[in-house]
N, C-alpha and C. Protein backbone atom coordinates (compact mmCIF):
# COMPACT_ATOMS: atom_id res chain seq x y z
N UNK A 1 11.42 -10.64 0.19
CA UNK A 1 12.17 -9.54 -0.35
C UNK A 1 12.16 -8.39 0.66
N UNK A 2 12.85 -7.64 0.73
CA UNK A 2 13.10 -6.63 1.40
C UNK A 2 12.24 -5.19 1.78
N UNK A 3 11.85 -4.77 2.59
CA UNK A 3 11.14 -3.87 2.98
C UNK A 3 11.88 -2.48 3.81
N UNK A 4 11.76 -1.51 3.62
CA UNK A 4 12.72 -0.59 3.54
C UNK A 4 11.80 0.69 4.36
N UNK A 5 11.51 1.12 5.75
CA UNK A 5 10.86 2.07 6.22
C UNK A 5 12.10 3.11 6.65
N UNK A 6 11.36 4.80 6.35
CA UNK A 6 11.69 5.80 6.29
C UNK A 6 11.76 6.16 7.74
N UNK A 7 13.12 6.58 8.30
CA UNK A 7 12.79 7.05 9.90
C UNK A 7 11.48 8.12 10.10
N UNK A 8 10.99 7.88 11.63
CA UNK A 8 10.00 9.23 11.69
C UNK A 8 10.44 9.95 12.04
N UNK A 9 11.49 10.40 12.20
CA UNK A 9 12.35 11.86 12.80
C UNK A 9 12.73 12.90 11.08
N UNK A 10 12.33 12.05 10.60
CA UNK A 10 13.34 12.78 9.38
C UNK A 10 12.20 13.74 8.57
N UNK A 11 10.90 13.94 9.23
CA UNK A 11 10.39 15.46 8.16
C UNK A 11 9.05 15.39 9.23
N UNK A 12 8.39 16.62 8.81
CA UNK A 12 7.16 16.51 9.34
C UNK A 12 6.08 15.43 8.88
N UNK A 13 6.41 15.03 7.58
CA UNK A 13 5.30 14.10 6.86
C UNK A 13 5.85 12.60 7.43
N UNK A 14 6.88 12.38 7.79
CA UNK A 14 7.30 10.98 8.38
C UNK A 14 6.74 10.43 9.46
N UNK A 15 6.36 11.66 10.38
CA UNK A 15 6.13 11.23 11.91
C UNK A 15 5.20 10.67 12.07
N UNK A 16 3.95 10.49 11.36
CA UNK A 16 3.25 9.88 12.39
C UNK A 16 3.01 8.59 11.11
N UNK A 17 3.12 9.19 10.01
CA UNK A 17 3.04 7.75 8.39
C UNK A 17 4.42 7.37 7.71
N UNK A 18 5.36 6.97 8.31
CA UNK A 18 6.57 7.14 7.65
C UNK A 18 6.39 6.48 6.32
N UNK A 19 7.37 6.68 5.27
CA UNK A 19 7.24 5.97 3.89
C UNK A 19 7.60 5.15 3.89
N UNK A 20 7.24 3.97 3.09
CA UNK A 20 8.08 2.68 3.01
C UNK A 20 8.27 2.31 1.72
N UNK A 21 9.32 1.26 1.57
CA UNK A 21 9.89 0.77 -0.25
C UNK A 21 9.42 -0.40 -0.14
N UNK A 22 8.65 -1.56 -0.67
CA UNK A 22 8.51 -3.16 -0.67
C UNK A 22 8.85 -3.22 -1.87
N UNK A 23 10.13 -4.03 -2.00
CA UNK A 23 10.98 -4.55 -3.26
C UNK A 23 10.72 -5.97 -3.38
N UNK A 24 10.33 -6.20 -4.26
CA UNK A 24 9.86 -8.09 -4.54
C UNK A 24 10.62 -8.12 -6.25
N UNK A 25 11.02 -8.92 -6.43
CA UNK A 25 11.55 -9.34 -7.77
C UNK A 25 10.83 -8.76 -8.92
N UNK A 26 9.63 -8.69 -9.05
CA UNK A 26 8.96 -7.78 -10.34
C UNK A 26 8.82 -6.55 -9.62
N UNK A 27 8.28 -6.01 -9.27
CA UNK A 27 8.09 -4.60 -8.42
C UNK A 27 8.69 -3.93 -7.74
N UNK A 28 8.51 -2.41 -7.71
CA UNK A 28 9.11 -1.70 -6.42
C UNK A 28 7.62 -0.86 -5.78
N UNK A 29 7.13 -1.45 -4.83
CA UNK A 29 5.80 -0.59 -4.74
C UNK A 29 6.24 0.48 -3.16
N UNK A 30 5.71 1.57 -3.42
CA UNK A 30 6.53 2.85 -2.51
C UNK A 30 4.84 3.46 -1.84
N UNK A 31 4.52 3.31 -0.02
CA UNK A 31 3.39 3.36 0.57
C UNK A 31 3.89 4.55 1.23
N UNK A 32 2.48 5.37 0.81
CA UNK A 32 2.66 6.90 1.51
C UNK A 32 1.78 7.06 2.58
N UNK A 33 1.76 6.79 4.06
CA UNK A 33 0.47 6.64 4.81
C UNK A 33 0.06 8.23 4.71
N UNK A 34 -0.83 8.34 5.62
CA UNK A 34 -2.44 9.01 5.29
C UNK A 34 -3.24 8.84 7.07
N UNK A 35 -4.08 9.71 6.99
CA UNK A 35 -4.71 9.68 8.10
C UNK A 35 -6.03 8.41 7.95
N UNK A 36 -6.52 8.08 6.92
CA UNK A 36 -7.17 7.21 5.98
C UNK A 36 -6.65 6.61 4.95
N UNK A 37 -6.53 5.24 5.59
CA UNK A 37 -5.40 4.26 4.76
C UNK A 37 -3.81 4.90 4.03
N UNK A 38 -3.81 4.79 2.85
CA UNK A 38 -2.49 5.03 2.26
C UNK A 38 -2.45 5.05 0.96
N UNK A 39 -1.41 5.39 0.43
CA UNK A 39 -1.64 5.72 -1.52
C UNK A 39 -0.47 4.80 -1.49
N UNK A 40 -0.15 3.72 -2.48
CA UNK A 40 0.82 2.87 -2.74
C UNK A 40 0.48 3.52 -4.38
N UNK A 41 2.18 3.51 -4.83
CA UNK A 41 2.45 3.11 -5.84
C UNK A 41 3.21 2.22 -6.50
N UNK A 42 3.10 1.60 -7.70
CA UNK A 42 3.79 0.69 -7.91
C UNK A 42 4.36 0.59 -9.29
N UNK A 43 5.92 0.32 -9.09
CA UNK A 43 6.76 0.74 -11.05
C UNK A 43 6.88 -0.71 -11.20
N UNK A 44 7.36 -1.18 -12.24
CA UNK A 44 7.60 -2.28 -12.48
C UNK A 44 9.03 -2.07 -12.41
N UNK A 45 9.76 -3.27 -12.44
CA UNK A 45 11.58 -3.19 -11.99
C UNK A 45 11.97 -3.42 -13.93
N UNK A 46 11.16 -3.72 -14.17
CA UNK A 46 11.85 -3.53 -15.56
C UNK A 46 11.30 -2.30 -16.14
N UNK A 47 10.91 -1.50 -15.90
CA UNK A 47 10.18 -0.15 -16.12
C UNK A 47 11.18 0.92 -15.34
N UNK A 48 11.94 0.85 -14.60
CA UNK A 48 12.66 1.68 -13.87
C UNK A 48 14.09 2.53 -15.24
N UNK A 49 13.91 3.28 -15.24
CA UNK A 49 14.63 4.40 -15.57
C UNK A 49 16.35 4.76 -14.98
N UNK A 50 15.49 5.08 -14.26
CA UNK A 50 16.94 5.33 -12.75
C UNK A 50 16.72 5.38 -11.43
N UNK A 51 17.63 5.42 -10.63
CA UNK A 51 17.19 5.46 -9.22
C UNK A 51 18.30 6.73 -8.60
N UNK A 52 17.91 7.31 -7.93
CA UNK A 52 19.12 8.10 -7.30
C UNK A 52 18.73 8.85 -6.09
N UNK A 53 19.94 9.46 -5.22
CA UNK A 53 19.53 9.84 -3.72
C UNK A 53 19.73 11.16 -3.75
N UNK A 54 18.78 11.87 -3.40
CA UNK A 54 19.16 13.28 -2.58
C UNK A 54 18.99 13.34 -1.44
N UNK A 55 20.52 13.85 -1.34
CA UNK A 55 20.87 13.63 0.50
C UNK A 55 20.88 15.05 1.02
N UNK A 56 20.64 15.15 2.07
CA UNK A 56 20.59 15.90 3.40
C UNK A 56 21.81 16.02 4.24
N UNK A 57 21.43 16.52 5.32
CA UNK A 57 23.09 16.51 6.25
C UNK A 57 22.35 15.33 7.12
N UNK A 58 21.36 15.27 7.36
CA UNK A 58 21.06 13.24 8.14
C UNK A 58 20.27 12.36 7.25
N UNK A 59 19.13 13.01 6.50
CA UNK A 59 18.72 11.85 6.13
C UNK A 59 19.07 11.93 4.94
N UNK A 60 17.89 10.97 3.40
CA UNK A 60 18.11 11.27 2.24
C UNK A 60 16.90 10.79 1.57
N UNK A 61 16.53 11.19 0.62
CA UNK A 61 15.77 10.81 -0.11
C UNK A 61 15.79 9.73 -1.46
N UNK A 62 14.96 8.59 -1.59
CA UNK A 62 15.13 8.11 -3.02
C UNK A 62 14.32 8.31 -3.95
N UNK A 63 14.85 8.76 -4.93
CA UNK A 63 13.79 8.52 -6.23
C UNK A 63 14.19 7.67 -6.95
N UNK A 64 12.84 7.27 -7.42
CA UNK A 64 12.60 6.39 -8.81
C UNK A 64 12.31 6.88 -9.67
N UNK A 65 12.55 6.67 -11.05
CA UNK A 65 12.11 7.32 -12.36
C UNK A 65 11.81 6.56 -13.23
N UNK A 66 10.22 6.48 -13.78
CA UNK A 66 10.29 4.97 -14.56
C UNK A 66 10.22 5.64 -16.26
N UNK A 67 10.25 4.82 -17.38
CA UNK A 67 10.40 5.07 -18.71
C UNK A 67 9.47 6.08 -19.24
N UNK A 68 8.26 5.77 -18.77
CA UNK A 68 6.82 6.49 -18.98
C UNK A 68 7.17 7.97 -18.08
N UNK A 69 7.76 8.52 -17.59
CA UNK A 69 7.89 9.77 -16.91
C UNK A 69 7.92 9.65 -15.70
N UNK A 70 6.95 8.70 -15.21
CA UNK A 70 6.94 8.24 -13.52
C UNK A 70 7.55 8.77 -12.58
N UNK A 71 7.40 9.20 -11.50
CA UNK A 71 8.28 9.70 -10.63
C UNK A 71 7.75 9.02 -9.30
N UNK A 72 8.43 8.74 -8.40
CA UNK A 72 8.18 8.35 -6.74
C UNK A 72 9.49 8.39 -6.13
N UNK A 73 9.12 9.69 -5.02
CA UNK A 73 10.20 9.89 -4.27
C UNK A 73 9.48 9.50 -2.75
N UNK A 74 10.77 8.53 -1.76
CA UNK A 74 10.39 7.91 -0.84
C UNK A 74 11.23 8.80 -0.17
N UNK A 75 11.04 9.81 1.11
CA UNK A 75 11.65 10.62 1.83
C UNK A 75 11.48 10.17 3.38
N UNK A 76 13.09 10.80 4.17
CA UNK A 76 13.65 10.35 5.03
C UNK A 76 14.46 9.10 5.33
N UNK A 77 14.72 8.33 4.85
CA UNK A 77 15.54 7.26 4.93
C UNK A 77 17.30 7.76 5.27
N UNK A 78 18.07 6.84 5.96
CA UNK A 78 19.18 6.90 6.64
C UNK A 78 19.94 6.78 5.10
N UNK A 79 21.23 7.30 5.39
CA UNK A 79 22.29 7.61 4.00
C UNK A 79 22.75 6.17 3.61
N UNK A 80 22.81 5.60 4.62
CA UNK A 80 23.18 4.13 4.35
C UNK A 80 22.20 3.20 3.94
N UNK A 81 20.93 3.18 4.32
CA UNK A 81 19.57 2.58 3.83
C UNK A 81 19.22 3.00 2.20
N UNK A 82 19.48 4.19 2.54
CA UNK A 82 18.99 4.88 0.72
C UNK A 82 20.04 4.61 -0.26
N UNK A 83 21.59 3.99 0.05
CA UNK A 83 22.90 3.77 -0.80
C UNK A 83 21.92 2.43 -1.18
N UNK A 84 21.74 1.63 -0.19
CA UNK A 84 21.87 0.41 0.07
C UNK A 84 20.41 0.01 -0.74
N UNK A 85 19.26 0.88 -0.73
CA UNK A 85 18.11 0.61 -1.67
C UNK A 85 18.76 0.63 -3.11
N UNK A 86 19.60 1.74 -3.67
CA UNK A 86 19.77 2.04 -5.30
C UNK A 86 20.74 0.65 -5.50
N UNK A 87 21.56 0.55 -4.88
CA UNK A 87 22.46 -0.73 -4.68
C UNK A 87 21.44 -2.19 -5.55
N UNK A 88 20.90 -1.78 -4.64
CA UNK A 88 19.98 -3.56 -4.56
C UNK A 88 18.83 -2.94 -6.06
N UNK A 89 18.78 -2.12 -6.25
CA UNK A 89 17.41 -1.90 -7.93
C UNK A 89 18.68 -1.56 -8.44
N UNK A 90 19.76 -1.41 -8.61
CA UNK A 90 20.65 -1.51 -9.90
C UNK A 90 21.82 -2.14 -10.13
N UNK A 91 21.40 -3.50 -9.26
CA UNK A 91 21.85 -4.47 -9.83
C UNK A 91 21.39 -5.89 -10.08
């Protein structure tokens, strides 16, 4: 399944840990590196709410929103990468 990394040009928090999406058929788990390991979270794909992009003038951001209140926003990703993530979790 598909794996989805955040450019490092696109914020100060990208550059040296960029974010990443790992989409597998039950899950969407979203890895925030860290100077010491990383914080992963993980929604279930049938738990997802909505998905949607806030864009920038280059990059964009995705969020997830799961039923329970959940929130995970994966920042910096290309406008076409972040269409192309909501694309693929809503359908």
């Amino acid at each position: 399944m598909p794996t989805y990394t955040a450019s490092r040009i696109s914020s100060d928090d990208n550059t040296l840990f960029p974010d990443k999406l790992e989409i597998d058929p039950m899950n969407v788990t979203c890895y925030k590196g860290a100077v010491f390991g990383y914080q992963s979270t993980v929604i279930a794909r049938q738990n997802i709410a909505s998905v949607y992009v806030s864009a920038g003038i280059f990059f964009a951001d995705v969020v997830i929103e799961s039923y329970g209140g959940h929130r995970v926003a994966a920042r910096g990703f290309t406008k076409s990468k972040a269409r192309e993530i909501v694309h693929f979790l809503t359908t």
